[in-house]
Protein backbone atom coordinates (compact mmCIF):
# COMPACT_ATOMS: atom_id res chain seq x y z
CA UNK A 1 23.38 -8.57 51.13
CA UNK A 2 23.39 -5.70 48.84
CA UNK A 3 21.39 -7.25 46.46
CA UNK A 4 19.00 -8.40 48.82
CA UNK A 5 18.47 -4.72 50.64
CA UNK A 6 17.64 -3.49 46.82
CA UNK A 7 15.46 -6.14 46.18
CA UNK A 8 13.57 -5.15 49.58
CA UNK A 9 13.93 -1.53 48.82
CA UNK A 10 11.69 -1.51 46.28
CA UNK A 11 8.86 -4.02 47.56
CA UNK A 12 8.81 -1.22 50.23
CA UNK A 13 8.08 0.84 47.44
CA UNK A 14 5.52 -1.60 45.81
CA UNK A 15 3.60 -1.71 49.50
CA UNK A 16 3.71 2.12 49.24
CA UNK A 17 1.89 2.49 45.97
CA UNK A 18 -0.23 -0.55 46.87
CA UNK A 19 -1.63 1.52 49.97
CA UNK A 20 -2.09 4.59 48.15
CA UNK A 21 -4.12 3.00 45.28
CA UNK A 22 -6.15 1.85 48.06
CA UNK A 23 -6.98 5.54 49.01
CA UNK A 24 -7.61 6.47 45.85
CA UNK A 25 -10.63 3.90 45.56
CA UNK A 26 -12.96 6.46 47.29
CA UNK A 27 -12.01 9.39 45.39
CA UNK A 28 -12.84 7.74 41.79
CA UNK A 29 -15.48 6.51 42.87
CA UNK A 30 -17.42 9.54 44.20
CA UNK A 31 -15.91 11.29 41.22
CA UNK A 32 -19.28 11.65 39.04
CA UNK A 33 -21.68 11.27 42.68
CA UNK A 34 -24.42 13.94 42.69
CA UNK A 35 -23.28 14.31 46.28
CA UNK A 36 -21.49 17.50 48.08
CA UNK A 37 -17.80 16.43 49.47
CA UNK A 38 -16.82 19.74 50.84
CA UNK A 39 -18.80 22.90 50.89
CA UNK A 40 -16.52 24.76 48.63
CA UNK A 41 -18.06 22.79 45.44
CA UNK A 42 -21.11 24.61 45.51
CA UNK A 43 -19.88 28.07 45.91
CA UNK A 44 -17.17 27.17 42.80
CA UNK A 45 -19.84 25.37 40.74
CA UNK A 46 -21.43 29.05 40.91
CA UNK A 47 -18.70 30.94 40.38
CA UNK A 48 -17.35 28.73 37.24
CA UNK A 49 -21.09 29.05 35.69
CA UNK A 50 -21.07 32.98 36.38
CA UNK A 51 -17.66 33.35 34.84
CA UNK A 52 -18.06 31.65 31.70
CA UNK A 53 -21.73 33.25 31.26
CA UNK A 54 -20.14 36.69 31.23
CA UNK A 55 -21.43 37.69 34.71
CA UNK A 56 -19.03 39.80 36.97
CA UNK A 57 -17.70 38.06 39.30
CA UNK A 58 -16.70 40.98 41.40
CA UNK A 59 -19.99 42.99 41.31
CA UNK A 60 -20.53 45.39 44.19
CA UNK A 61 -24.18 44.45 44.46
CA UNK A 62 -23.19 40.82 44.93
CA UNK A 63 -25.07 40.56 48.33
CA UNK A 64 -25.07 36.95 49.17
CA UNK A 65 -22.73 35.67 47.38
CA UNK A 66 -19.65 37.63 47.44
CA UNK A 67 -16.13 35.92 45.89
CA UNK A 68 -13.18 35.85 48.00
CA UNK A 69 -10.94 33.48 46.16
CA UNK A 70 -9.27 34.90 42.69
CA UNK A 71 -10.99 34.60 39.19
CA UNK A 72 -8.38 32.44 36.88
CA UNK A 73 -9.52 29.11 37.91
CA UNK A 74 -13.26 30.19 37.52
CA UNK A 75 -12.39 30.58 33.82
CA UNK A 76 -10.54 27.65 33.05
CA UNK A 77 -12.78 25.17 34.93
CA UNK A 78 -16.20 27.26 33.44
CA UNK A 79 -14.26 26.41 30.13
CA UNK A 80 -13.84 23.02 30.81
CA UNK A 81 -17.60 22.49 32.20
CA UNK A 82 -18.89 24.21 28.96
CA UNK A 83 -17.40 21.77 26.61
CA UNK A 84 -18.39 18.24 28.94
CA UNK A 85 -21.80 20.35 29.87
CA UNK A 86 -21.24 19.88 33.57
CA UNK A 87 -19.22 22.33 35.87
CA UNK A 88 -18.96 20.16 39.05
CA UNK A 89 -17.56 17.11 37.23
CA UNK A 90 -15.39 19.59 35.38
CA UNK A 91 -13.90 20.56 38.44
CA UNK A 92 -13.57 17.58 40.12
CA UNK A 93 -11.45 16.42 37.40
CA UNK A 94 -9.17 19.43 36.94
CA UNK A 95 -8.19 19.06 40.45
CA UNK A 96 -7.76 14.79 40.37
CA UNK A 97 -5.57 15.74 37.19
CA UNK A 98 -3.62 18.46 39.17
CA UNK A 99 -2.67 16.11 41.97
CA UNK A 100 -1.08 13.79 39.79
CA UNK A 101 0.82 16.43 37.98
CA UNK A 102 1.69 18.54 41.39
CA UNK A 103 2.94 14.90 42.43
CA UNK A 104 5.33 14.80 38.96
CA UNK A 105 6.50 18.11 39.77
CA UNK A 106 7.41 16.97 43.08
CA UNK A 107 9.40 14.32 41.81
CA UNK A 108 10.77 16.20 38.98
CA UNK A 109 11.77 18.80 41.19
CA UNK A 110 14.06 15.72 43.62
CA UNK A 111 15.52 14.57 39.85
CA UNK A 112 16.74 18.01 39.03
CA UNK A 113 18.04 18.12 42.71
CA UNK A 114 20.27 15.40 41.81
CA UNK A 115 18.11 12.49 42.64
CA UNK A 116 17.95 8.90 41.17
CA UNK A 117 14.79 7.25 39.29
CA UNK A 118 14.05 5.20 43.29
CA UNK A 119 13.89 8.79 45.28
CA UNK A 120 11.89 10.80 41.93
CA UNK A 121 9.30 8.20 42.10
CA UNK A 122 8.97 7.67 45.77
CA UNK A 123 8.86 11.59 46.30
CA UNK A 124 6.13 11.59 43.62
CA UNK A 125 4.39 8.57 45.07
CA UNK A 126 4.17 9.72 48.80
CA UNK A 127 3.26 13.28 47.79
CA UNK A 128 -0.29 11.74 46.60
CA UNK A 129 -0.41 9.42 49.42
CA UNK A 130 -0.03 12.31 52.04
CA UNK A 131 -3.57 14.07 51.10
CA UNK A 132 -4.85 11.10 50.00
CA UNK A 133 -4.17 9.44 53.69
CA UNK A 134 -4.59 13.38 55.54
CA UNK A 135 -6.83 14.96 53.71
CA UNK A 136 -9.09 12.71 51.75
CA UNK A 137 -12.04 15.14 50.84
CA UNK A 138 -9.62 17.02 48.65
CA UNK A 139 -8.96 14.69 46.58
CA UNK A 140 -11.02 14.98 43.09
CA UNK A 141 -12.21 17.78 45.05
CA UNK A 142 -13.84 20.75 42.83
CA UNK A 143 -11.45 23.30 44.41
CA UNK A 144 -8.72 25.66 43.08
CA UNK A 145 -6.20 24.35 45.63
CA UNK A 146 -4.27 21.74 43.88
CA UNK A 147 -4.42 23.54 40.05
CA UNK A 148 -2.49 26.35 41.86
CA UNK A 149 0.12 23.88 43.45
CA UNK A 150 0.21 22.92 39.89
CA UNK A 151 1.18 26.36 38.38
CA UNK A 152 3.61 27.38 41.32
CA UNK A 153 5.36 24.37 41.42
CA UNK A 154 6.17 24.80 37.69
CA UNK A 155 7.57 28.06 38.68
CA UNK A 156 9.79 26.22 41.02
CA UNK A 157 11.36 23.71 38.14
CA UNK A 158 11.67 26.29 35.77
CA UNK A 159 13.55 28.43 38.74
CA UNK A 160 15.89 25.81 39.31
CA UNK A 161 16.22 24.77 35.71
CA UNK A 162 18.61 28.07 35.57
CA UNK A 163 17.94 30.64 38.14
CA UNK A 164 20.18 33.73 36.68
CA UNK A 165 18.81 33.01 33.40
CA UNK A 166 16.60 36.38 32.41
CA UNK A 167 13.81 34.50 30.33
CA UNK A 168 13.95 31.90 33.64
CA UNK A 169 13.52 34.55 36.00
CA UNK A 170 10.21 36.19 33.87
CA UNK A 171 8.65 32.74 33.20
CA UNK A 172 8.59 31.76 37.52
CA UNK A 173 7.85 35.56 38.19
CA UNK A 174 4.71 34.82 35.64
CA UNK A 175 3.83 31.49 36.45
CA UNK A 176 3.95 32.05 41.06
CA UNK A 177 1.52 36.00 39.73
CA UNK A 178 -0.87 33.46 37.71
CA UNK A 179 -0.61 30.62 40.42
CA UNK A 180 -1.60 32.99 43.05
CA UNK A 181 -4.88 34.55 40.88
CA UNK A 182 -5.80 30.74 41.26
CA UNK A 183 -5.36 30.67 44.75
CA UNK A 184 -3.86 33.91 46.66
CA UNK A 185 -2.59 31.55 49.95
CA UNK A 186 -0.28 29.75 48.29
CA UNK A 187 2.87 32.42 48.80
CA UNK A 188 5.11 29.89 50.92
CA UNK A 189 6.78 28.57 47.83
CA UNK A 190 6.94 32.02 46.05
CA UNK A 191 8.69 33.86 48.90
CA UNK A 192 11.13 30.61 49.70
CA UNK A 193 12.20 31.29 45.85
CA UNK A 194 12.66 35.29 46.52
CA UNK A 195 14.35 34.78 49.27
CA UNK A 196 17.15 32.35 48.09
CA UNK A 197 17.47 34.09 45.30
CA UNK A 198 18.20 37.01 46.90
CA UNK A 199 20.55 35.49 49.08
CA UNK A 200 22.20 34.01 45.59
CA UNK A 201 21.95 37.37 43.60
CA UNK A 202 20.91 40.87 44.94
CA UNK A 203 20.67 42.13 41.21
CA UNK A 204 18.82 39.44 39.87
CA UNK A 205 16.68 39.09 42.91
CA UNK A 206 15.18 43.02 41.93
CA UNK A 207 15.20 41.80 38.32
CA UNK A 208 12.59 38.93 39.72
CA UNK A 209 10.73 41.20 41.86
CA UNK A 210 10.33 43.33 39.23
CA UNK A 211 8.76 41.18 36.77
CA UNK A 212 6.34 39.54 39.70
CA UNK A 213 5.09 43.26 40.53
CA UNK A 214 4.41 43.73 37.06
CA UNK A 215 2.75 40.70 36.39
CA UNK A 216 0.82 40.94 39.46
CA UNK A 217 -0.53 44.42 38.13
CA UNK A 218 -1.65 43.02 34.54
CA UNK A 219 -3.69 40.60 35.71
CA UNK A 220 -5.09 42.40 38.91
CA UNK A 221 -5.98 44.80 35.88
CA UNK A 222 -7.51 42.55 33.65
CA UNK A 223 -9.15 41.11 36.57
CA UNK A 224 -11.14 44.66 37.82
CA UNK A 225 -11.77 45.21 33.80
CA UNK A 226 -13.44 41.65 33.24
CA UNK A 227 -14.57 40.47 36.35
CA UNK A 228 -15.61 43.76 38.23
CA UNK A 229 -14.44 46.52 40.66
CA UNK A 230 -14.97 45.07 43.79
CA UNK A 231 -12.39 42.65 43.36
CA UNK A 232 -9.96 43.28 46.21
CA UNK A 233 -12.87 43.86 48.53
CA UNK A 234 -13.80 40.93 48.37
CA UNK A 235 -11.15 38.71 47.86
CA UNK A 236 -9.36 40.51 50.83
CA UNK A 237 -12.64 40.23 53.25
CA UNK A 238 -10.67 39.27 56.98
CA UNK A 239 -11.69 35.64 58.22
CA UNK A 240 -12.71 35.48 61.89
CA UNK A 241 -9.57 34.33 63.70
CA UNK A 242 -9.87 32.08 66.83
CA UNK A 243 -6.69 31.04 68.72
CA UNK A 244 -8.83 27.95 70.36
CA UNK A 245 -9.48 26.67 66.41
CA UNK A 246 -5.20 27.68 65.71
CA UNK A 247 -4.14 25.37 68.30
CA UNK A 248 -6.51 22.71 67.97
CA UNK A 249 -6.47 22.27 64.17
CA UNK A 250 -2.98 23.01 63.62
CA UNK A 251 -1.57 20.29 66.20
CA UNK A 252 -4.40 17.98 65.16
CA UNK A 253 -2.79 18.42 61.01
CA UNK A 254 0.64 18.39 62.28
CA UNK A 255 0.39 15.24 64.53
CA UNK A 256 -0.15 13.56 61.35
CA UNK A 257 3.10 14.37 59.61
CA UNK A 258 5.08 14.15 62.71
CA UNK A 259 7.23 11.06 61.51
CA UNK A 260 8.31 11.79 58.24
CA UNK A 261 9.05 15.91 59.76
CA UNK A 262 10.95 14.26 62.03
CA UNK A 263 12.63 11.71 59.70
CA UNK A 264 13.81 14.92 57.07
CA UNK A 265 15.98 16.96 59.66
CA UNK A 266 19.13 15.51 59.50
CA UNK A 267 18.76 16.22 55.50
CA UNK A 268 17.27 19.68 55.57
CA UNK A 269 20.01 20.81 58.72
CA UNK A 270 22.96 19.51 55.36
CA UNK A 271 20.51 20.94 52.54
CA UNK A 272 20.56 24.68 54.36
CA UNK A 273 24.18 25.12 53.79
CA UNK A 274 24.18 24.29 50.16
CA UNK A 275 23.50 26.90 47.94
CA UNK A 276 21.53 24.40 45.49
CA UNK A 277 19.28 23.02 48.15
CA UNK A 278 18.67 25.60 50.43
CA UNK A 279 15.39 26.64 49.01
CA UNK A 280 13.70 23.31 49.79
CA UNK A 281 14.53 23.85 53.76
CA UNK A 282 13.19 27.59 53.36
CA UNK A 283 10.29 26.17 52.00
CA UNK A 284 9.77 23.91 54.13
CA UNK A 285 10.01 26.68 56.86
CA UNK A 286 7.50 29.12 55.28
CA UNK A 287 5.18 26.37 54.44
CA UNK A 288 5.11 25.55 58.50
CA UNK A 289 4.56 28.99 59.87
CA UNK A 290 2.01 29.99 57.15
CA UNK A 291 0.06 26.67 57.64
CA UNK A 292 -0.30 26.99 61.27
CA UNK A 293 -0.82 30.80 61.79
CA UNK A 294 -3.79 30.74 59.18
CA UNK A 295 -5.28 27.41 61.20
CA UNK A 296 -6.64 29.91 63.45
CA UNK A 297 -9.07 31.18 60.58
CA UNK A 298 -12.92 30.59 59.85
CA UNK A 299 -13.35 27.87 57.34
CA UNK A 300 -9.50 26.90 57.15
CA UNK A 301 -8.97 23.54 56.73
CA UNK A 302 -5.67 21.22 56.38
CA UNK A 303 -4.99 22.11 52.66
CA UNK A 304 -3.05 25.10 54.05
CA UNK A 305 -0.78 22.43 55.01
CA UNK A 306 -0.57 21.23 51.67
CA UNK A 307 2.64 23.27 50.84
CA UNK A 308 4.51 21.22 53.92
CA UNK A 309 3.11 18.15 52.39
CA UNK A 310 4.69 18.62 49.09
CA UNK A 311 8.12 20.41 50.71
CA UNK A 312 8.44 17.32 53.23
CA UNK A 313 7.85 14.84 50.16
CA UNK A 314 10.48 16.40 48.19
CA UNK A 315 12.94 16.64 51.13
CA UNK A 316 11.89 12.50 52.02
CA UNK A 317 13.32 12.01 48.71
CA UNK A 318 16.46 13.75 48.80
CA UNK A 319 16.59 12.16 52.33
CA UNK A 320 16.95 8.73 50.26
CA UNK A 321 19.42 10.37 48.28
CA UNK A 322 21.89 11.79 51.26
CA UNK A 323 21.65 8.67 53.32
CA UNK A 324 22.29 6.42 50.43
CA UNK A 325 25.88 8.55 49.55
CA UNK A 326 26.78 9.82 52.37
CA UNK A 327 25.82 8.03 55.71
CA UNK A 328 25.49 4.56 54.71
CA UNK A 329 29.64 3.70 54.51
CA UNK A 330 30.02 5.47 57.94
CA UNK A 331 27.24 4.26 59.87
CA UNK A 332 27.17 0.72 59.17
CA UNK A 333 23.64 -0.32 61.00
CA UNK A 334 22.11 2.31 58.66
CA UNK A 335 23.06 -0.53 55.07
CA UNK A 336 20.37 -2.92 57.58
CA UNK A 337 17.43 -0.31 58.61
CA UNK A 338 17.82 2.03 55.34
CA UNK A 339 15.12 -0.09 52.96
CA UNK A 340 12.44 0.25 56.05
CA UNK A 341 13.53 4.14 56.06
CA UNK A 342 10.72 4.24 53.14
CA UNK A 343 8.17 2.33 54.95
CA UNK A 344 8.80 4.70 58.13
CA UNK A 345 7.99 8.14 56.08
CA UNK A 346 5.04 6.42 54.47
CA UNK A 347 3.72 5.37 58.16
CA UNK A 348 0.99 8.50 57.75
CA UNK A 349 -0.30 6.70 54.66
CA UNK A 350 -0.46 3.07 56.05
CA UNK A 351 -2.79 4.97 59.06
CA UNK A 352 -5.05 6.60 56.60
CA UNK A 353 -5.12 3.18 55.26
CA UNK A 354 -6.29 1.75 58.55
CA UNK A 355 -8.89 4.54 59.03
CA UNK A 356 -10.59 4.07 55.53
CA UNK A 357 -10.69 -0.19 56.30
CA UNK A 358 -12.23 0.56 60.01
CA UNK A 359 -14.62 3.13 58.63
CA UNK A 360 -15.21 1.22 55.52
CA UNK A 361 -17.23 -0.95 57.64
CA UNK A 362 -19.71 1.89 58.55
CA UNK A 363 -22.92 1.77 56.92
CA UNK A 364 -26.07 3.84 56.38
CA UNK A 365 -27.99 4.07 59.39
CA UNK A 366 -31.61 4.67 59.50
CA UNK A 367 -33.26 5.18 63.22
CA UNK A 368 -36.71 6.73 64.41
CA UNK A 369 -37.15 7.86 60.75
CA UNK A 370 -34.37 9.41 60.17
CA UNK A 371 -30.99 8.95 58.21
CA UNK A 372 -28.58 9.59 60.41
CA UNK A 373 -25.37 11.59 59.53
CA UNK A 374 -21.55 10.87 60.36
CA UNK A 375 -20.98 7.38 59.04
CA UNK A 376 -19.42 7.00 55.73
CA UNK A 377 -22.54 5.20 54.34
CA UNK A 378 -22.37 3.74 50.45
CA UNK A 379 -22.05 6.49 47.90
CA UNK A 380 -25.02 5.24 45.84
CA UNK A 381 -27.42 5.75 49.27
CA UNK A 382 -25.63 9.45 50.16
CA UNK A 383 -27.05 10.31 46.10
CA UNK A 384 -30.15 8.96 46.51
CA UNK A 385 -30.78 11.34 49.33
CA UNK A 386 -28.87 14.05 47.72
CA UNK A 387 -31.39 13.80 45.10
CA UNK A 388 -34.45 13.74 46.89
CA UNK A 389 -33.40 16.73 48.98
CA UNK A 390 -32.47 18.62 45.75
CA UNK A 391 -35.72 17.69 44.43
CA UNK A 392 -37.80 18.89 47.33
CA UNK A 393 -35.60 22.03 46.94
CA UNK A 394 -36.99 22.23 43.24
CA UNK A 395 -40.51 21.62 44.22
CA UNK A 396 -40.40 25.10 46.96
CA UNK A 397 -41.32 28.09 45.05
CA UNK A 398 -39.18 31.09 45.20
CA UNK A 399 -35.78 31.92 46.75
CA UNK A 400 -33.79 29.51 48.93
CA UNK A 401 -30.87 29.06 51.25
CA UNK A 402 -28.62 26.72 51.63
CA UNK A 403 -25.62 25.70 53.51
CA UNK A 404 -25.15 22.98 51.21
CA UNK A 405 -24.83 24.85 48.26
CA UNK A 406 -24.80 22.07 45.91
CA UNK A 407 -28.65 21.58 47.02
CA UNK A 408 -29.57 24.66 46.24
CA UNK A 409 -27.94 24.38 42.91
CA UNK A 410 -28.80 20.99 41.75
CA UNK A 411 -32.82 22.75 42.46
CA UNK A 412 -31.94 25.20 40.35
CA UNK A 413 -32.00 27.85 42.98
CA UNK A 414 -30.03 31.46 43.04
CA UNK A 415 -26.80 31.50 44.97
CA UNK A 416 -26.71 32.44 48.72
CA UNK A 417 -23.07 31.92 49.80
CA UNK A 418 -23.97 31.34 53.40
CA UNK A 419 -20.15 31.46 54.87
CA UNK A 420 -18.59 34.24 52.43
CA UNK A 421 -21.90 36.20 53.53
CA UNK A 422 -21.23 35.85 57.22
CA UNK A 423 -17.29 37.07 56.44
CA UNK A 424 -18.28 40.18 54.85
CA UNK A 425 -21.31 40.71 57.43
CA UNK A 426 -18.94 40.59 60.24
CA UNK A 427 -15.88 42.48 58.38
CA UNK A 428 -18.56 45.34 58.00
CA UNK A 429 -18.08 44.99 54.25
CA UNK A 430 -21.73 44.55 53.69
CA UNK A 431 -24.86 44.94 55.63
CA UNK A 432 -26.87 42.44 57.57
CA UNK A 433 -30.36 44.42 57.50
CA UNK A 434 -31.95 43.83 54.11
CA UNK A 435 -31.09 40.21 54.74
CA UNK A 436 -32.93 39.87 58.04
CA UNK A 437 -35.85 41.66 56.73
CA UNK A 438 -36.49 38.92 54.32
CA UNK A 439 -35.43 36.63 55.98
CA UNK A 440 -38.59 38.05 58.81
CA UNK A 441 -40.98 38.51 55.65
CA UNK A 442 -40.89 35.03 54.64
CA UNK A 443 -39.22 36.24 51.34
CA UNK A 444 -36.70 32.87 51.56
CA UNK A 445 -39.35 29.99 51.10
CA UNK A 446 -36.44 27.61 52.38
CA UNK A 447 -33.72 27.70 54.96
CA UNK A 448 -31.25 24.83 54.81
CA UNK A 449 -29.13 23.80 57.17
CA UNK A 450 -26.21 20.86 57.67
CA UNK A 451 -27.51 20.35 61.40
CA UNK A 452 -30.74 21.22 63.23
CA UNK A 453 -30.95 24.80 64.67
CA UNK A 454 -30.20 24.60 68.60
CA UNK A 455 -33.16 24.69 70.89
CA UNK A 456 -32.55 28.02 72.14
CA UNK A 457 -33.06 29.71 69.53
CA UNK A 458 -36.61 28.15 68.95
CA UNK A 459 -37.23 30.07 72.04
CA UNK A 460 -37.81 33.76 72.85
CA UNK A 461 -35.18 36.43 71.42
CA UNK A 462 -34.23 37.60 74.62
CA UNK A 463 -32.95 34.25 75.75
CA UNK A 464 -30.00 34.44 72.57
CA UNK A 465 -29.62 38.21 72.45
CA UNK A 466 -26.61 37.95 74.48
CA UNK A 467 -25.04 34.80 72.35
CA UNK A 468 -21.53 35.50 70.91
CA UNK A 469 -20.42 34.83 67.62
CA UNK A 470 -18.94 31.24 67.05
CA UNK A 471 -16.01 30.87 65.03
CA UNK A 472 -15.77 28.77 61.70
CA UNK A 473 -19.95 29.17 61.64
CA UNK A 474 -21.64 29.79 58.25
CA UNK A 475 -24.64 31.87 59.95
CA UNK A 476 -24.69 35.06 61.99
CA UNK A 477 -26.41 34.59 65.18
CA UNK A 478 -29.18 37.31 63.98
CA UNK A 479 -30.07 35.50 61.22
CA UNK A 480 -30.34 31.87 63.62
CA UNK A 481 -32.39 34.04 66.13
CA UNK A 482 -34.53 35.22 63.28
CA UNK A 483 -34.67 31.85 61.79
CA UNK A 484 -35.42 30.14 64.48
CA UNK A 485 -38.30 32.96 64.97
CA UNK A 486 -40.44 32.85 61.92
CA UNK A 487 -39.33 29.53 60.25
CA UNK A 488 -40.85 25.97 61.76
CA UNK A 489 -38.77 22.81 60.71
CA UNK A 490 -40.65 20.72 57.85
CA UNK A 491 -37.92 18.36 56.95
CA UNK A 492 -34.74 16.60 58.00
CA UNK A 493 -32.45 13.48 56.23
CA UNK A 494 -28.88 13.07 56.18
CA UNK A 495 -28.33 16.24 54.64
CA UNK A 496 -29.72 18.42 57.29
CA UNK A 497 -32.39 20.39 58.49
CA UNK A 498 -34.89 22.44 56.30
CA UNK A 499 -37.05 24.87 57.52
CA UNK A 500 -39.83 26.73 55.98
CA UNK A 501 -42.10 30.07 56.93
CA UNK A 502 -44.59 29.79 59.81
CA UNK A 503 -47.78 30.68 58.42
């Protein structure tokens, strides 16, 4: 019987890594697709192209396209696109590449936990298949997301390599300072590590806070000296905040995870009590609240939930561990279910699984002369498009924007950051005026946009005067009653709506 349960135990394994292979597919193959997965590419493509060039990032006249994310992974992926002479594949890969190793981490972090070789690899295994199966446009994303999980997550293994240790206690102060100058929202895993270890050791926890402030300072120093002044204006510009979007997106993320969150409590209520295992459950903690409270944010998406991915899949394997030696020669019925237990956590990659294979079906739909947008058409057709859009982009003389901004840069066109813009606009950071007045004169020979303006603001100003800001938009409403004013639609395909001067 025994031999028979570990036998099944790992084919439930096998199935697991078969199904997240299977969500992988789409990700390598879009990987070198002159297509836009998420708008963030654009805006990082420019960003990566004005670090390397020696451009300040952090200029104070950087109407337009103002930077709030921080500078390191700018560098590093500029670096990378220099050498392979292309910035958006460069960053595509440095984030596929980060997964996998944030996914090691994960289950190097269960092994020096005390887990076996089964639990390491199925923590390391799932990890992947939770964004792969949740959040599928992030992976072989160009994004600084997952090369910061990357760098904090070392932090953590070299924390719990020795935590009293002094050189220990400098390296994860240094590595959580440079993780967050890759990406400042990732502080759940930094504060879980302060806080056990102040609950561990008052004098080493000042010893640790210490070094962090002072690392911190050198390379928010460095940062201002290479990258420009306006550095924490920008990067600290308040997002519009809208409790509808916070309770929508944040039980639509969660709903996802809800089996395997459920599945983990009996091991994080026994991992809280133990001094060596605590810091997972506080992690998993901070990871919630953080996730959900910044849901309620413009242009927040479900990698702020990526933290409680990577804390649940390290707690699913520990899970393994404690039900295995502890629960299994008490509870007899649990020798006959525990080999499914593995199948059960991995139930929110088996319904990505299902999603891809309906959607897979989809195909490029052309009606009334139009490509049609929302179906996940073949990759080759959404590039062919991409192209032609870029090219007719190319072919428009003079300054455009665009709301895709890999359009705009493909055509070789400045940068116009239309959501950062909007962000500092309505955080009174910059000013809207000069922006409108161009936008009046005609100065922007191309407007485009991801959907077709509404028809009321084709109509008379007076009839949107009164129109309140919309949360999670990329455009003021002044600028779409302006737009809609003095521009006339000349073009539309899958990629949106483009709009030119009325003469």
């Amino acid at each position: 019987m025994k031999k028979t349960a570990h036998i099944f135990h790992w084919v439930s394994l096998s199935i697991i890594i078969l199904a997240v292979i299977f969500l992988l597919i789409l990700p390598f193959a879009r990987l070198g697709k002159k297509i836009e997965i998420d708008y963030n590419e654009g805006s990082n493509v420019y960003r990566s192209l004005k670090a390397i060039s020696g451009q300040l990032l952090y200029d104070k006249n950087n109407e337009g396209n103002p930077v709030n994310y921080p500078p390191m992974s700018f560098y590093f992926v500029g670096l990378i696109g220099n050498v392979i002479n292309d910035p958006l594949i460069a960053g595509r890969l440095v984030s596929l590449v980060s997964l996998f190793l944030a996914s090691f981490c994960v289950a190097y972090t269960v092994r020096k936990l005390g887990g076996e070789v089964y639990d390491t690899v199925f923590a390391g295994v799932i990890c992947v298949g939770f964004i792969a199966a949740t959040a599928t446009h992030y992976v072989g994303m160009n994004d600084p997301q997952m090369l910061g999980h990357v760098v904090i997550m070392s932090g953590l293994l070299v924390y719990l390599q020795n935590p009293f240790e002094n050189r220990n206690i400098f390296i994860t102060a240094l590595l959580f300072s440079l993780g967050l100058f890759i990406k400042h929202s990732l502080i759940a895993l930094p504060i879980a590590v302060g806080l056990d270890l102040f609950l561990r050791s008052r004098h080493n926890f000042l010893k640790w806070l210490g070094y962090f402030a002072i690392c911190l300072l050198c390379l928010f120093i460095g940062t201002v000296m290479v990258a420009g002044s306006d550095f924490i204006n920008q990067l600290t510009t308040p997002r519009e905040y809208c409790m509808q979007k916070l309770f929508r997106d944040s039980l639509r993320h969660l709903s996802k995870m809800s089996i395997p969150l459920f599945l983990i409590l009996p091991w994080l209520f026994y991992a809280i009590k133990k001094k060596g295992l605590r810091i997972i459950p506080i992690y998993i903690l901070f990871s919630l609240v953080w996730g959900s409270f910044t849901q309620g944010g413009s242009g927040i998406d479900i990698n702020l939930y990526f933290d409680l991915f990577i804390g649940i899949s390290i707690a699913s394997g520990m899970l393994l561990l404690f039900l295995r030696g502890n629960l299994r020669n008490v509870f007899k019925p649990l020798n006959i279910v525990y080999p499914v237990i593995p199948i059960i956590i991995g139930v929110v990659i088996f319904a990505g699984v299902t999603v891809k294979t309906v959607r897979s079906f989809e195909r490029f739909d052309f009606k009334d002369g139009v490509w049609h947008k929302g179906t996940n058409y073949k990759l080759q057709y959404q590039e062919k498009i991409f192209l032609e859009d870029a090219a007719f982009l190319a072919n428009q003389h003079g300054t455009s924007i665009c709301e895709n901004l890999l359009l705009c840069y493909f055509a070789k066109k400045p940068e116009y950051d239309t959501h950062t813009t909007r962000e500092m606009i309505l955080a009174g950071r910059i000013g809207e005026g000069k922006i409108l007045s161009r936008l009046e004169k005609g100065y922007f020979t191309t407007v485009q946009l991801n959907e077709q303006l509404p028809e009321r603001y084709l109509q008379d100003s007076a009839n949107v005067s009164s129109q309140k800001e919309q949360c999670s938009e990329r455009f003021t409403e002044n600028f779409k009653q302006v737009l809609g004013k003095h521009y006339i639609l000349t073009r539309k395909t899958a990629n949106g709506a483009f709009y030119i001067p009325r003469k």
